[in-house]
C-alpha atoms as a PDB file:
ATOM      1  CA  UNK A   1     -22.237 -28.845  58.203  1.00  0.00           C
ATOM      2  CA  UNK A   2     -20.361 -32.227  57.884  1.00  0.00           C
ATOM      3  CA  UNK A   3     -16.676 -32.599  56.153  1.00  0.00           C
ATOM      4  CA  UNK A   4     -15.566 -35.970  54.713  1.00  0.00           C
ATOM      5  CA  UNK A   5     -12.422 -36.734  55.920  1.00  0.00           C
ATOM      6  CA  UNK A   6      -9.932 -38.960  53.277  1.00  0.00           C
ATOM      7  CA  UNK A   7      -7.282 -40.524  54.549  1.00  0.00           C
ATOM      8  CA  UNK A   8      -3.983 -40.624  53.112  1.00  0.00           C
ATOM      9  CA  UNK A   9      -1.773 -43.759  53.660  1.00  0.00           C
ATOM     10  CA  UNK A  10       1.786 -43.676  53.600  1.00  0.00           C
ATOM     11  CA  UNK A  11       2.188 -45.583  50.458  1.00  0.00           C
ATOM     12  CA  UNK A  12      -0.334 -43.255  48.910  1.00  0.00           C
ATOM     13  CA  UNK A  13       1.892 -40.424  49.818  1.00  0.00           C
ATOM     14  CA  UNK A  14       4.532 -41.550  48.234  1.00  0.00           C
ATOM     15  CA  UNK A  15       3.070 -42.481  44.707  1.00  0.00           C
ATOM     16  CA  UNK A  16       1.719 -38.822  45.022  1.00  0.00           C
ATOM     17  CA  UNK A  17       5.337 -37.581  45.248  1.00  0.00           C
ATOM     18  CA  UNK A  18       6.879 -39.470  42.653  1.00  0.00           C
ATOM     19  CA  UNK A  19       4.366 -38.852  40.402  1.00  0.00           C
ATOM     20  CA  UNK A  20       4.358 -34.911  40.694  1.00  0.00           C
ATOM     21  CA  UNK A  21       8.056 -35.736  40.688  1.00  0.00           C
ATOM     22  CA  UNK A  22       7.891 -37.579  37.197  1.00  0.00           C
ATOM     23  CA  UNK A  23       5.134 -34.652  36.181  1.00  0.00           C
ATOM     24  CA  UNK A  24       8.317 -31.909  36.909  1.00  0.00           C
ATOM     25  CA  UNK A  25      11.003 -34.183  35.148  1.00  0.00           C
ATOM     26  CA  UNK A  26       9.236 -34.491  32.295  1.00  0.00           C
ATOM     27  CA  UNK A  27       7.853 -30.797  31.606  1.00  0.00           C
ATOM     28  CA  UNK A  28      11.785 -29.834  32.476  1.00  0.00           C
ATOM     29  CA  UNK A  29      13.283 -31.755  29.958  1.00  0.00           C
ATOM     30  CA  UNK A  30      10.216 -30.841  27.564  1.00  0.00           C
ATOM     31  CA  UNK A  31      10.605 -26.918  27.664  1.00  0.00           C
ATOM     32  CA  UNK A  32      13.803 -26.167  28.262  1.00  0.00           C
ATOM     33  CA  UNK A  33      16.219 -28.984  26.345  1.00  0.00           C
ATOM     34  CA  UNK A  34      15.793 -27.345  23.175  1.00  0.00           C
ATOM     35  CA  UNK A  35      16.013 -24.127  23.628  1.00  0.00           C
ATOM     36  CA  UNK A  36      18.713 -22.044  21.817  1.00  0.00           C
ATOM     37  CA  UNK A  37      22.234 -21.240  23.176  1.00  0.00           C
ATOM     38  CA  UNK A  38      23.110 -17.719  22.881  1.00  0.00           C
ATOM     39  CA  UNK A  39      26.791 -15.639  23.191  1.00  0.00           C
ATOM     40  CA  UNK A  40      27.164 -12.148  23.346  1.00  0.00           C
ATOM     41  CA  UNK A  41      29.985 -11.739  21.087  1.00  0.00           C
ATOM     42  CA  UNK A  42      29.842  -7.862  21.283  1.00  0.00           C
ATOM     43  CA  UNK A  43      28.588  -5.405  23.429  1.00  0.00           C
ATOM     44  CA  UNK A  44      29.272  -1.661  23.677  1.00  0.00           C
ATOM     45  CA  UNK A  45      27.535   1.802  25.181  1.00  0.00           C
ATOM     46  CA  UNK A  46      30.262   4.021  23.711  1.00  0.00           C
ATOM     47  CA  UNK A  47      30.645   5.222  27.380  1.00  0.00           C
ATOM     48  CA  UNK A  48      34.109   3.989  28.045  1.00  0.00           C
ATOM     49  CA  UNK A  49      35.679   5.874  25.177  1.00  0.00           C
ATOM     50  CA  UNK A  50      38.307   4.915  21.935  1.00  0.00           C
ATOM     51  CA  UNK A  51      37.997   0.838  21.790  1.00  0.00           C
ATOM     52  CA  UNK A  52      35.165  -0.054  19.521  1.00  0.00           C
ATOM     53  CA  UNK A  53      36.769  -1.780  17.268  1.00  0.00           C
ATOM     54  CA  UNK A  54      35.116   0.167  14.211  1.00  0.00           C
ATOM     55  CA  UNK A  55      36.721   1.111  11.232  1.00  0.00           C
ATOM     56  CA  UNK A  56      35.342   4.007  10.044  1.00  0.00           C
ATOM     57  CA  UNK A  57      36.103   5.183   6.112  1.00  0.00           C
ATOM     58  CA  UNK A  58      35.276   8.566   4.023  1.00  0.00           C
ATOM     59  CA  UNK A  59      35.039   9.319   0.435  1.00  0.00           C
ATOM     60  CA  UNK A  60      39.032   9.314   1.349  1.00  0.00           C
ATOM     61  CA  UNK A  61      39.406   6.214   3.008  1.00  0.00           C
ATOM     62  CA  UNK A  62      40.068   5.150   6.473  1.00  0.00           C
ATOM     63  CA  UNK A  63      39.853   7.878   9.061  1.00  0.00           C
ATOM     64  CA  UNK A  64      42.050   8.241  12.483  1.00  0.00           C
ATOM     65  CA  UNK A  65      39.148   8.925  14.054  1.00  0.00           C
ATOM     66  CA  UNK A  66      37.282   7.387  17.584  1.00  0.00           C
ATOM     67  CA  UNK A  67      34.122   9.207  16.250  1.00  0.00           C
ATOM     68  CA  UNK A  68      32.586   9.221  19.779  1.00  0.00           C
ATOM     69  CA  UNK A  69      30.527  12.569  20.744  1.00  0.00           C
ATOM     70  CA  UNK A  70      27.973  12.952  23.629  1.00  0.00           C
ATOM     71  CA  UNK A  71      24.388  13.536  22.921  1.00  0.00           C
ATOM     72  CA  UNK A  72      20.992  12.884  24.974  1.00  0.00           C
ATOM     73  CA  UNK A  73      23.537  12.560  28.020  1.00  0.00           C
ATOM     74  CA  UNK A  74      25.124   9.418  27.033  1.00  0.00           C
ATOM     75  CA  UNK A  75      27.970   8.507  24.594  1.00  0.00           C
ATOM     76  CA  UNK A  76      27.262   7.598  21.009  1.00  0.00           C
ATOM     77  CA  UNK A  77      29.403   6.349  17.788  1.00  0.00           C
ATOM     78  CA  UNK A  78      29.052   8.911  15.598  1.00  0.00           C
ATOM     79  CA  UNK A  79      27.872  11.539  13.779  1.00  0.00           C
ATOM     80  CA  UNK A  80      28.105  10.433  10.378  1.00  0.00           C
ATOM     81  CA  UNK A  81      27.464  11.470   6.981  1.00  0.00           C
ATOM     82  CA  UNK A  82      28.582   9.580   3.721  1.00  0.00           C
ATOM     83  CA  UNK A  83      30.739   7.658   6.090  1.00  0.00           C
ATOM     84  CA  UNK A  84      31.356   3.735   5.789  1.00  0.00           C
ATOM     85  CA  UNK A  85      31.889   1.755   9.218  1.00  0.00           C
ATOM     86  CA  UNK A  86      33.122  -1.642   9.714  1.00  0.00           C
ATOM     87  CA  UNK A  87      33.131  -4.067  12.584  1.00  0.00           C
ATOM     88  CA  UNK A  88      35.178  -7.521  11.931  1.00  0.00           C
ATOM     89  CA  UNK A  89      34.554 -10.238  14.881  1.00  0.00           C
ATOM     90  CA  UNK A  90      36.772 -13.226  13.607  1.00  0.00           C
ATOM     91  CA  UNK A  91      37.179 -15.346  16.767  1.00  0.00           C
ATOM     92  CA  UNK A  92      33.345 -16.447  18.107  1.00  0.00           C
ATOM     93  CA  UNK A  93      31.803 -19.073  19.180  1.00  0.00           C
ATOM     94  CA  UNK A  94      30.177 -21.907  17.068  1.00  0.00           C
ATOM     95  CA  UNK A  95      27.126 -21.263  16.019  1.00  0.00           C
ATOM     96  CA  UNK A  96      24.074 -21.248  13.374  1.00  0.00           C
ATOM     97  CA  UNK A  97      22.447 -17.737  13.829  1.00  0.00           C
ATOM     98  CA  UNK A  98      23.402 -14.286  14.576  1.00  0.00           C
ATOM     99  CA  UNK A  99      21.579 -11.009  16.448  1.00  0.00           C
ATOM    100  CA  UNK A 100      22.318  -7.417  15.693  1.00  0.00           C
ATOM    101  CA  UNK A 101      20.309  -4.560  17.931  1.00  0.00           C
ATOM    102  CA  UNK A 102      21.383  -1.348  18.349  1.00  0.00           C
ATOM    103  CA  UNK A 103      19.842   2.273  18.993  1.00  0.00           C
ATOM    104  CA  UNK A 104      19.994   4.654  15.600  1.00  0.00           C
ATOM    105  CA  UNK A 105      19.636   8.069  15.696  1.00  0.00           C
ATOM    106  CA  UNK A 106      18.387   9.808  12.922  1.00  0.00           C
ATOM    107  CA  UNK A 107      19.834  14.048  13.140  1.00  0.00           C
ATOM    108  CA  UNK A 108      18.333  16.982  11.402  1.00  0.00           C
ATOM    109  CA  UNK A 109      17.064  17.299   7.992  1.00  0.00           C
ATOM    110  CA  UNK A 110      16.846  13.795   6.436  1.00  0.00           C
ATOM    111  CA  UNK A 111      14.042  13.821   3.744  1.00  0.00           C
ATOM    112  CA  UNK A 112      12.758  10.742   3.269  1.00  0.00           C
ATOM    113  CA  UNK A 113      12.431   9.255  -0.067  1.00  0.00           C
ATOM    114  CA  UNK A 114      12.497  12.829  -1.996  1.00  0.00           C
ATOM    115  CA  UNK A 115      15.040  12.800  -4.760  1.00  0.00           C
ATOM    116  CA  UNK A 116      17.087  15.625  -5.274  1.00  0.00           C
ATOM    117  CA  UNK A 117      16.853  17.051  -9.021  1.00  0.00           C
ATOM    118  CA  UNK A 118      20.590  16.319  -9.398  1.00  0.00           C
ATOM    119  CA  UNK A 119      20.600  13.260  -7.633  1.00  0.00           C
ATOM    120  CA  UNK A 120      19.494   9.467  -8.941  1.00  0.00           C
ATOM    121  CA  UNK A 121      18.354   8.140  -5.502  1.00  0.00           C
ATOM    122  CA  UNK A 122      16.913   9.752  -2.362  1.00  0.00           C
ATOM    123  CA  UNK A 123      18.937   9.859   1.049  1.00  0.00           C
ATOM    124  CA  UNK A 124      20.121   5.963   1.703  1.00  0.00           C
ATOM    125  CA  UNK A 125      21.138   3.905   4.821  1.00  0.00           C
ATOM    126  CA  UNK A 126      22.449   0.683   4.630  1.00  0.00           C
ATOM    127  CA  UNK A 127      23.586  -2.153   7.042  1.00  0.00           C
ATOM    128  CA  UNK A 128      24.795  -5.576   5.804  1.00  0.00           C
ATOM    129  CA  UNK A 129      26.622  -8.708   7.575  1.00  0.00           C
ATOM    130  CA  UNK A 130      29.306 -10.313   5.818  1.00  0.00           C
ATOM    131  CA  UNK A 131      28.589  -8.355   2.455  1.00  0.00           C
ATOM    132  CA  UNK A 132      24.669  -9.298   2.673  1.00  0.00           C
ATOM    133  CA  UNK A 133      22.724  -6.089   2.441  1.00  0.00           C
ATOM    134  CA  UNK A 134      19.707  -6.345   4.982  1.00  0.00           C
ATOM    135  CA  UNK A 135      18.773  -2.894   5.185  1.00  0.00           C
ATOM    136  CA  UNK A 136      18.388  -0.204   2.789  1.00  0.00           C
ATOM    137  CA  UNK A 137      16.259   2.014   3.520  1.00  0.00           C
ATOM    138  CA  UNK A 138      15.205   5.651   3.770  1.00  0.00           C
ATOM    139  CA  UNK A 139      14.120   8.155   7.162  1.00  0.00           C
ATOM    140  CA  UNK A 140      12.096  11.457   7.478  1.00  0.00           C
ATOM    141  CA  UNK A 141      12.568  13.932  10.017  1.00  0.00           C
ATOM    142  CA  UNK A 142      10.119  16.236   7.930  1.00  0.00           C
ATOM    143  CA  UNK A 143       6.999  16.100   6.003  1.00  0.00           C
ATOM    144  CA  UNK A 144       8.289  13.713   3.134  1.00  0.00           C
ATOM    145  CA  UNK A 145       7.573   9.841   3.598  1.00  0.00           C
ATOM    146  CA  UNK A 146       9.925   7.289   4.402  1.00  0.00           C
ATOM    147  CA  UNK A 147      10.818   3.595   3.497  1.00  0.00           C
ATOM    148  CA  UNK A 148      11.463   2.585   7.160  1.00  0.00           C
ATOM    149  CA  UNK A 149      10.427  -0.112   8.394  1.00  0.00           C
ATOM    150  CA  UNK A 150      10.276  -1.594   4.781  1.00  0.00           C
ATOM    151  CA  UNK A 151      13.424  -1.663   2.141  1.00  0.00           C
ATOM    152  CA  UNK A 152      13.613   1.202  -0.476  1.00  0.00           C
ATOM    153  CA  UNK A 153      12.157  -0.089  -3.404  1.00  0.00           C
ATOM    154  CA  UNK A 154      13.972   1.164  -7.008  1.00  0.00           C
ATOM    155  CA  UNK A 155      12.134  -0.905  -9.177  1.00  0.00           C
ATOM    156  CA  UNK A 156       8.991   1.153  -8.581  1.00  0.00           C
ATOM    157  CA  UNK A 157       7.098   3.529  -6.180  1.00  0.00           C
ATOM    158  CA  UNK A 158       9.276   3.153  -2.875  1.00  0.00           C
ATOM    159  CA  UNK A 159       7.201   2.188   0.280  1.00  0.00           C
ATOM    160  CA  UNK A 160       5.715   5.646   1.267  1.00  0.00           C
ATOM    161  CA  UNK A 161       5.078   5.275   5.222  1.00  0.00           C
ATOM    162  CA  UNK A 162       4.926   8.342   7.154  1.00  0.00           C
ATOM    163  CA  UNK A 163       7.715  10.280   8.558  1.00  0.00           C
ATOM    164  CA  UNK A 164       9.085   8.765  12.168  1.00  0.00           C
ATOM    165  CA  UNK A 165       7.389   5.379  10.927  1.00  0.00           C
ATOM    166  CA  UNK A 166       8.438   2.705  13.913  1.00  0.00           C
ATOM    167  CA  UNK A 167      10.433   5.665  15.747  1.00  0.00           C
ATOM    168  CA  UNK A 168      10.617   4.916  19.432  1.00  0.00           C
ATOM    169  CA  UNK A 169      11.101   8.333  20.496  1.00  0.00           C
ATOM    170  CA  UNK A 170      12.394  12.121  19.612  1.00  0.00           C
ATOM    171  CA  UNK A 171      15.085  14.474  20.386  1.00  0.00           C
ATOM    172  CA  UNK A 172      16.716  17.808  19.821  1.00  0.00           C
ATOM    173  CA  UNK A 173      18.312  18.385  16.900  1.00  0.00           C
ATOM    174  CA  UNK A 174      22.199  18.519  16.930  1.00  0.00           C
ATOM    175  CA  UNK A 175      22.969  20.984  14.156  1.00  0.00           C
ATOM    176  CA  UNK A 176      20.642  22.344  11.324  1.00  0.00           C
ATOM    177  CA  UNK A 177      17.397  21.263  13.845  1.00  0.00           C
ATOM    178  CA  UNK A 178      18.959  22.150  16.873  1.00  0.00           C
ATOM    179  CA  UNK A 179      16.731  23.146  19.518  1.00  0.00           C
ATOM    180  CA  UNK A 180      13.479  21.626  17.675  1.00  0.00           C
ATOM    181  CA  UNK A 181      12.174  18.872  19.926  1.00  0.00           C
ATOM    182  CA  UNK A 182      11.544  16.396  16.865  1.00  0.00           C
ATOM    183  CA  UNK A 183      14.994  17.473  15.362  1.00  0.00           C
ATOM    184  CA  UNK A 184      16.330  13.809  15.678  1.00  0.00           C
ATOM    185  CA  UNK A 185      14.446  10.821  16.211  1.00  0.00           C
ATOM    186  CA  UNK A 186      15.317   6.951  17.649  1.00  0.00           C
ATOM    187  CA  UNK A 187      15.012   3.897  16.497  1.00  0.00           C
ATOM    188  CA  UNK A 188      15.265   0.306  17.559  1.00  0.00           C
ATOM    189  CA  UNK A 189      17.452  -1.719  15.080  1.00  0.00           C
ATOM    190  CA  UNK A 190      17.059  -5.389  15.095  1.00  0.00           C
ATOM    191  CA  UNK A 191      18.094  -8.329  13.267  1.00  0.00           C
ATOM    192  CA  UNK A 192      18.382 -11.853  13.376  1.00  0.00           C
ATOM    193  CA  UNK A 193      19.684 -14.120  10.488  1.00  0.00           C
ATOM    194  CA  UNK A 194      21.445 -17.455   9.907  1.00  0.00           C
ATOM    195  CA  UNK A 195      24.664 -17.039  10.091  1.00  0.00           C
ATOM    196  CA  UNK A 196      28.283 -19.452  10.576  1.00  0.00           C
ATOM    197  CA  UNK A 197      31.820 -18.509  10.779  1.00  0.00           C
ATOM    198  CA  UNK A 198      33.146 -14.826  11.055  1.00  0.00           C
ATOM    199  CA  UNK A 199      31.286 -11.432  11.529  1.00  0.00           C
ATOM    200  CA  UNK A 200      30.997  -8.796   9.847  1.00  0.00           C
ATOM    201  CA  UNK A 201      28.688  -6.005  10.326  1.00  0.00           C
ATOM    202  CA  UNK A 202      29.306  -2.885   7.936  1.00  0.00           C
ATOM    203  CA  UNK A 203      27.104   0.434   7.967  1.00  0.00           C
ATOM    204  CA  UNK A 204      26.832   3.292   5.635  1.00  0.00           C
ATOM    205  CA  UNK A 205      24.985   5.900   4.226  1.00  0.00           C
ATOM    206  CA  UNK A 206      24.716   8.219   0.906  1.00  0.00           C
ATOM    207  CA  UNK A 207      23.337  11.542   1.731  1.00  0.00           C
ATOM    208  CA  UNK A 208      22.763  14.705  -0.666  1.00  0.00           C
ATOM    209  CA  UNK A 209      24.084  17.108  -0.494  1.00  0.00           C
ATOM    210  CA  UNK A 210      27.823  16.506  -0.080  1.00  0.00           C
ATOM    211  CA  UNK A 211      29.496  17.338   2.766  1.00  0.00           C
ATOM    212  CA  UNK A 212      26.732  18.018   4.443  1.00  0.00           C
ATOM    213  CA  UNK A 213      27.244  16.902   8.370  1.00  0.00           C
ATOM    214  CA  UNK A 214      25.173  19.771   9.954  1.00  0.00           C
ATOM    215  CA  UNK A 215      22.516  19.400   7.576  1.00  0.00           C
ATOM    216  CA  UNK A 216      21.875  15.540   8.021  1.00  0.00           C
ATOM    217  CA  UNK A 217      23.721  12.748  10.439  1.00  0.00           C
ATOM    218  CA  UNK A 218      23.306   9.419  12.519  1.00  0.00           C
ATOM    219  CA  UNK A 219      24.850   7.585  15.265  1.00  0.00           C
ATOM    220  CA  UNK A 220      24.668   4.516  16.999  1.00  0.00           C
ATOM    221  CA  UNK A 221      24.200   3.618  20.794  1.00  0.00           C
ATOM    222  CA  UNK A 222      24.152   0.521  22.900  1.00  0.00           C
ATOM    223  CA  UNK A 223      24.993  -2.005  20.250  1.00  0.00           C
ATOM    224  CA  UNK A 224      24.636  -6.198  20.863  1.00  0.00           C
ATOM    225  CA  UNK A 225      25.830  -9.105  18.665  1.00  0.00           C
ATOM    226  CA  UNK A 226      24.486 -12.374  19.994  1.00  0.00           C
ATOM    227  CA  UNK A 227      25.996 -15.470  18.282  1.00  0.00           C
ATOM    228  CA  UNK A 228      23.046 -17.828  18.523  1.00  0.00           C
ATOM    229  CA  UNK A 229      23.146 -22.318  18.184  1.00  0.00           C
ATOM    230  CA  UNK A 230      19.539 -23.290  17.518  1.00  0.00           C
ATOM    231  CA  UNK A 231      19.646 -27.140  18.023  1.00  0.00           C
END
């Protein structure tokens, strides 16, 4: 067996380095000068207790409520039912873009897209930033289809995707399903739009029957804004 030895010379050496050291510069600057800044801008488990900074409104108006309870072992914002909550961030950082995620838990009997016969629109949830609806949707813990992932539609035959369409997981109920292991299901809210100036994010909901907290809810958990420059 014979091996062919190559010899290297000093000078050789060094046009190696600085070449794999050009090579290194330039992929550097390449991938990473353009990628986007990002500031969390809120953050919150719902573990710590009573400042969330939420308003949270009835059909009477603003409530003196924290509106924290415990479920699946953690801490959640929540339950509500034909409820109306607000979150105002006025001082942020600059920025072109924003990033909403949060956990939503879906409790109990919601129905999907099924219309009550008194009632002109099916159970609703709705999230919007700074007045912009960009959710409105419908969930099924039952038999009935749902509009989630996709918008409710009015105009027409709603989006009929099955029940716990997109749900990352299921839990006990927490009133009228409690003890049924697919009595409230989880999802995975996110969002990303363009986006300057102040925040607002504002959630709500219109549920039938009236008054009717042990029959259908939600809550929130582990909620993230990201304020986001894309140069």
């Amino acid at each position: 067996m014979y091996f062919t030895h190559i010899k290297t010379t000093p000078q050789k050496k060094r046009s190696a380095i600085w070449l794999t050291m050009v090579l290194v510069s330039c992929l550097l600057h390449s991938c990473f000068k353009d990628l986007p800044e990002k500031s969390i801008i809120y953050e919150n488990d719902f573990e710590n207790g009573k400042n969330h900074l939420f308003a949270i409104y009835g059909t009477g108006g603003l409530l003196d409520s924290t509106k924290i309870i415990s479920f699946n072992n953690s801490k959640v914002l929540g339950r509500f039912n034909n409820n109306f909550i607000v979150l105002n961030l006025d001082t942020i950082p600059s920025h072109n873009a924003v990033k909403v995620e949060f956990d939503l838990y879906i409790h109990d009997k919601w129905e999907g897209n099924y219309i009550y016969p008194a009632a002109t629109n099916p159970d609703i949830w709705q999230m919007s930033i700074n007045g912009n609806s960009v959710f409105l949707t419908t969930f099924s813990n039952g038999m009935n289809s749902q509009s989630f992932p996709d918008n409710f539609n009015y105009n027409g035959n709603p989006t009929n995707n099955k029940a716990f369409s997109n749900s990352w997981g299921f839990f006990p109920g927490v009133c009228s399903n409690m003890g049924q292991m697919n009595g409230s299901s989880w999802y995975k809210i996110q969002y990303t739009t363009s986006h300057t100036g102040a925040f607002q994010l504002a959630i709500n909901d219109v549920l039938y029957p009236a008054n009717s907290l042990c029959l259908k809810s939600w809550s929130i958990d582990n909620i993230r804004i990201t304020a986001i420059t894309y140069k």
